[in-house]
N, C-alpha and C. Protein backbone atom coordinates (compact mmCIF):
# COMPACT_ATOMS: atom_id res chain seq x y z
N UNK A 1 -107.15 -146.71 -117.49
CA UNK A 1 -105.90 -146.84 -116.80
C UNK A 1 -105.49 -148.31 -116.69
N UNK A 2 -106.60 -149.36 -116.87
CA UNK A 2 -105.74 -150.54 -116.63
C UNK A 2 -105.57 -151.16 -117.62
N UNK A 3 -106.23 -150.58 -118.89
CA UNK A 3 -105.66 -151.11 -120.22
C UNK A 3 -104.31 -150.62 -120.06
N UNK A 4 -103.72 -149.36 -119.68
CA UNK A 4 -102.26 -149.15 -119.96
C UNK A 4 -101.48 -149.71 -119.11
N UNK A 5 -101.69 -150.55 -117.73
CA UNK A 5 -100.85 -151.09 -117.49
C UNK A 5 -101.05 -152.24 -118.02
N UNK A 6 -102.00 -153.17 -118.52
CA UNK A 6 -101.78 -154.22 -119.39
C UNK A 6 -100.97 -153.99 -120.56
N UNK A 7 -100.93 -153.24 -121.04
CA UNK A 7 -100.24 -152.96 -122.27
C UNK A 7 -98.38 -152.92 -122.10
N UNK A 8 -98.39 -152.16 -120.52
CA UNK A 8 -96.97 -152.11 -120.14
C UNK A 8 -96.53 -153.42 -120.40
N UNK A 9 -97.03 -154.05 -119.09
CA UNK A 9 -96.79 -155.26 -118.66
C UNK A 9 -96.60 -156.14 -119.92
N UNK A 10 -97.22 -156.23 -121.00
CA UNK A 10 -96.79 -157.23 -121.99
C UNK A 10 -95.62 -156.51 -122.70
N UNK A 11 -95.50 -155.52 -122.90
CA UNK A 11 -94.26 -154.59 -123.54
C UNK A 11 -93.34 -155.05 -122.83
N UNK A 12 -93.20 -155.07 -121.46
CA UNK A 12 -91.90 -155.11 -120.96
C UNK A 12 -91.72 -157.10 -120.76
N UNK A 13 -92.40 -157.99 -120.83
CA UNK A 13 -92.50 -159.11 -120.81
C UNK A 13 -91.59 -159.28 -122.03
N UNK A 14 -92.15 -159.14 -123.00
CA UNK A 14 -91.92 -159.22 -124.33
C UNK A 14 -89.75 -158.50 -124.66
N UNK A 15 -89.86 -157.25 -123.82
CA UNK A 15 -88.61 -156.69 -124.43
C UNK A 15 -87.34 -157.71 -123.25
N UNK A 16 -87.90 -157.93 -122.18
CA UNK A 16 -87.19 -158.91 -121.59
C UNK A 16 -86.85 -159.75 -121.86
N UNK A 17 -87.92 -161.15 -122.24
CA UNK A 17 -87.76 -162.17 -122.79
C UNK A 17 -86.59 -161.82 -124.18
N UNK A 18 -86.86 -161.24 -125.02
CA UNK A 18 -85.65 -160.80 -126.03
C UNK A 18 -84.16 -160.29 -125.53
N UNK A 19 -84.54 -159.40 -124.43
CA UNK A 19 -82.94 -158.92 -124.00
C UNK A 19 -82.36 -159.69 -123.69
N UNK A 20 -82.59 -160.69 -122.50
CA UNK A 20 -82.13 -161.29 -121.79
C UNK A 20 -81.27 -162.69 -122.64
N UNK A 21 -82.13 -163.44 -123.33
CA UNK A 21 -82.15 -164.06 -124.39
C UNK A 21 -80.40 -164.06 -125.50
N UNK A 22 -80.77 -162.59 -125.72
CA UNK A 22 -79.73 -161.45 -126.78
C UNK A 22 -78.30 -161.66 -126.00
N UNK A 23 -78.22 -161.36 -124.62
CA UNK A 23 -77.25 -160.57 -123.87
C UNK A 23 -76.73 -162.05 -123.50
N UNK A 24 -77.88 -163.27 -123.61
CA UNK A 24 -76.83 -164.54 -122.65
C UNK A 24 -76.23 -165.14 -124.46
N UNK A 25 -76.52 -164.94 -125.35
CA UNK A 25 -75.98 -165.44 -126.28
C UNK A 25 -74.65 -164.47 -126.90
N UNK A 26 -74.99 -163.36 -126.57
CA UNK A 26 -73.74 -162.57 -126.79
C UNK A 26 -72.43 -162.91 -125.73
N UNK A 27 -73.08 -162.93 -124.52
CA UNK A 27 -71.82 -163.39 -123.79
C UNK A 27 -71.07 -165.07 -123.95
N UNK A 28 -71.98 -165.51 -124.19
CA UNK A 28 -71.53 -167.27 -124.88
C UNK A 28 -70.41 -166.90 -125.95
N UNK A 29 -71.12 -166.29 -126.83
CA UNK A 29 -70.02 -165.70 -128.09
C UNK A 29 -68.86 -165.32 -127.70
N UNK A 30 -69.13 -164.62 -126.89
CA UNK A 30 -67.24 -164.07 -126.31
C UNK A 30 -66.69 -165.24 -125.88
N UNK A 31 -67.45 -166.05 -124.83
CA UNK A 31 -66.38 -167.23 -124.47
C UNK A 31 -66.12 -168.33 -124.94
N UNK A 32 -67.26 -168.58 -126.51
CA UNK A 32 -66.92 -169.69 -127.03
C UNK A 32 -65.81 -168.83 -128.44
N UNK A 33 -65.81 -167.86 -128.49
CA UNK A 33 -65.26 -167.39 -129.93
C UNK A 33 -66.12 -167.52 -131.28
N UNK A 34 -67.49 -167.44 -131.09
CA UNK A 34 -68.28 -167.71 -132.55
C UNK A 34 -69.32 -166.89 -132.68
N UNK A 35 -69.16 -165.57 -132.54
CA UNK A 35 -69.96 -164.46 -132.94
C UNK A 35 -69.96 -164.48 -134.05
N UNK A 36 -71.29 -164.14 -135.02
CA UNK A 36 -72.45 -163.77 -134.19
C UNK A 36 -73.36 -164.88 -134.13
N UNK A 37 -72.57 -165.82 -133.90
CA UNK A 37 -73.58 -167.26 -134.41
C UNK A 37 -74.83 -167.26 -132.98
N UNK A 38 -74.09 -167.31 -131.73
CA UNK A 38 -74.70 -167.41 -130.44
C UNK A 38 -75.64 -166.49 -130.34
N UNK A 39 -75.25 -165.08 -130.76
CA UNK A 39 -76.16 -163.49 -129.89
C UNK A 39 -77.19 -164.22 -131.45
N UNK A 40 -77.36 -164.17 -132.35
CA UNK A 40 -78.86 -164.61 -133.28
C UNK A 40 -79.52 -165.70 -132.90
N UNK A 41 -78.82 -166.76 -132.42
CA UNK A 41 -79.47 -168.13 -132.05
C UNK A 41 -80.50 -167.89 -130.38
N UNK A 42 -79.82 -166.57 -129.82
CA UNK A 42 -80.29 -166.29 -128.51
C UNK A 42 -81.47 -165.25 -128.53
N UNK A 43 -81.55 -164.80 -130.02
CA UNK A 43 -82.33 -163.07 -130.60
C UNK A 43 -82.99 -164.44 -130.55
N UNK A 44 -82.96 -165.28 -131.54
CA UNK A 44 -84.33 -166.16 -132.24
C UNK A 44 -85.07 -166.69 -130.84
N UNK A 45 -84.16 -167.27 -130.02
CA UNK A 45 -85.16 -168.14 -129.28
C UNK A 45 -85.35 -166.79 -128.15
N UNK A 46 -84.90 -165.79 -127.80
CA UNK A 46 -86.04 -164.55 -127.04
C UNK A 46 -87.06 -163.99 -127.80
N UNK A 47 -86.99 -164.29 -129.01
CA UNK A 47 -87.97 -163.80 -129.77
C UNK A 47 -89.26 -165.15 -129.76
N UNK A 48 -89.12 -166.38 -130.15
CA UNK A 48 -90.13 -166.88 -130.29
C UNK A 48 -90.20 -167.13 -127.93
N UNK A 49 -89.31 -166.74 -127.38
CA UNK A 49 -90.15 -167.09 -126.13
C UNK A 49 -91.10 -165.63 -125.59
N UNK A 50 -90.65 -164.26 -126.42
CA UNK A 50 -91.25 -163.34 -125.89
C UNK A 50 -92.67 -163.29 -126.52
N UNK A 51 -92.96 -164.22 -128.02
CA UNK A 51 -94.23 -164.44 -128.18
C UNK A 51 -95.56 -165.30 -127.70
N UNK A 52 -94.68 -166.21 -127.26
CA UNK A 52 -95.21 -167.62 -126.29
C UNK A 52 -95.82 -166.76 -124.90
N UNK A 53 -94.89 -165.95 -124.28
CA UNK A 53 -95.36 -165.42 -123.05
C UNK A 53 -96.37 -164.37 -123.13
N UNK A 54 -96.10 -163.35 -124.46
CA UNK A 54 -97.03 -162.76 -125.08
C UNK A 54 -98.43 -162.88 -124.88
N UNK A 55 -98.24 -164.17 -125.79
CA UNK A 55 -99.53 -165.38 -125.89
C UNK A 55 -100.13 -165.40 -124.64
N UNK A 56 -99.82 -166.11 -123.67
CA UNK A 56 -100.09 -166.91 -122.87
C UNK A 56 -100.12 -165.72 -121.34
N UNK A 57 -99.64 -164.50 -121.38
CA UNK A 57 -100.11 -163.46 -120.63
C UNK A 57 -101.14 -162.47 -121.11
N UNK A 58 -101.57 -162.31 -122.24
CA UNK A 58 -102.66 -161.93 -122.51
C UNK A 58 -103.67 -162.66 -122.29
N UNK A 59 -103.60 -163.61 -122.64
CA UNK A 59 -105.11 -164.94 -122.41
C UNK A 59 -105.11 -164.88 -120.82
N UNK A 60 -104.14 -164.86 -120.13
CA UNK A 60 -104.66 -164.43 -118.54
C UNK A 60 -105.05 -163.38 -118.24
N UNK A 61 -104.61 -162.22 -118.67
CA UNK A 61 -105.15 -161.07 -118.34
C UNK A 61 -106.31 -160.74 -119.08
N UNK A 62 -106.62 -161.37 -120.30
CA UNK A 62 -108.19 -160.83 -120.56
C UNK A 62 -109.34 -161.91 -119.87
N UNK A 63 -108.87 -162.61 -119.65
CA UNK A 63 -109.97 -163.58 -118.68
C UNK A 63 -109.81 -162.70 -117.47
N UNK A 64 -108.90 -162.21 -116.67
CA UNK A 64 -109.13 -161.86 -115.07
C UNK A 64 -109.78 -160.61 -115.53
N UNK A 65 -109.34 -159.53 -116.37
CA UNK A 65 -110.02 -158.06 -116.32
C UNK A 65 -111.20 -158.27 -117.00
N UNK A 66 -111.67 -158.74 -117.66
CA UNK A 66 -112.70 -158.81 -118.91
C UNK A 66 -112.14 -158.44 -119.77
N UNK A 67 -111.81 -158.45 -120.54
CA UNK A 67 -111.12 -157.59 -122.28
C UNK A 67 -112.11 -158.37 -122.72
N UNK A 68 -113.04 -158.16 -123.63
CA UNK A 68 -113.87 -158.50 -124.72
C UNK A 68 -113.83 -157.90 -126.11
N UNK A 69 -113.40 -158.97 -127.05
CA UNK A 69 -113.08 -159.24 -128.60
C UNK A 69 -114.33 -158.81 -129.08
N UNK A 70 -114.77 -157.90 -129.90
CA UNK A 70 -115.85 -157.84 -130.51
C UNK A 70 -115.87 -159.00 -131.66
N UNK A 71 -116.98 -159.48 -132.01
CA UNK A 71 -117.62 -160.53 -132.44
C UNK A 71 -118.51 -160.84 -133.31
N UNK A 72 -118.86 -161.55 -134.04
CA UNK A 72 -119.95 -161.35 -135.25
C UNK A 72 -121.54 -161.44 -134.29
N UNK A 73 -121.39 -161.91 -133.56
CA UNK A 73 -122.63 -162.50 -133.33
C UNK A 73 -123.59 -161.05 -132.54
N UNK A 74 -122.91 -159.90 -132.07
CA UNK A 74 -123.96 -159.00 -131.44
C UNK A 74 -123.83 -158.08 -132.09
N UNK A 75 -123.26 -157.92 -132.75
CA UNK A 75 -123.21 -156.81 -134.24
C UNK A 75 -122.30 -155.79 -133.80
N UNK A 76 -121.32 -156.21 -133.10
CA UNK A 76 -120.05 -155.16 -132.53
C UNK A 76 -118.98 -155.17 -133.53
């Protein structure tokens, strides 16, 4: 059960960081007049920030729960 809320939790990190991202560059577009230049420039950078947080919320959550990477060294 708490693998699946880890799993949420980065799903919805991840689809946020992109929406949010998407939706403020789409609305720029309407008020500057240069669709779709803004809503892609806003996809790209929710996309590389929903991987960064990705990143960087998994490496916290497998240090606090234990998540352990199997490894060469114990024959897992």
């Amino acid at each position: 059960m708490k693998q699946l809320a880890v799993y949420g939790t980065l799903a919805m990190e991840m689809g946020l960081s992109v929406g949010v991202a998407t939706l403020v560059g789409y609305f720029l577009d309407g008020h500057f007049q240069t669709a779709p230049v803004l809503t892609l420039i806003g996809l790209g950078l929710g996309c590389m920030a929903g991987v960064f947080n990705f990143i960087k919320l998994w490496k916290m959550l497998k240090a606090k729960i234990g998540l352990n990477e199997p490894d060469g060294k114990n024959g897992a």
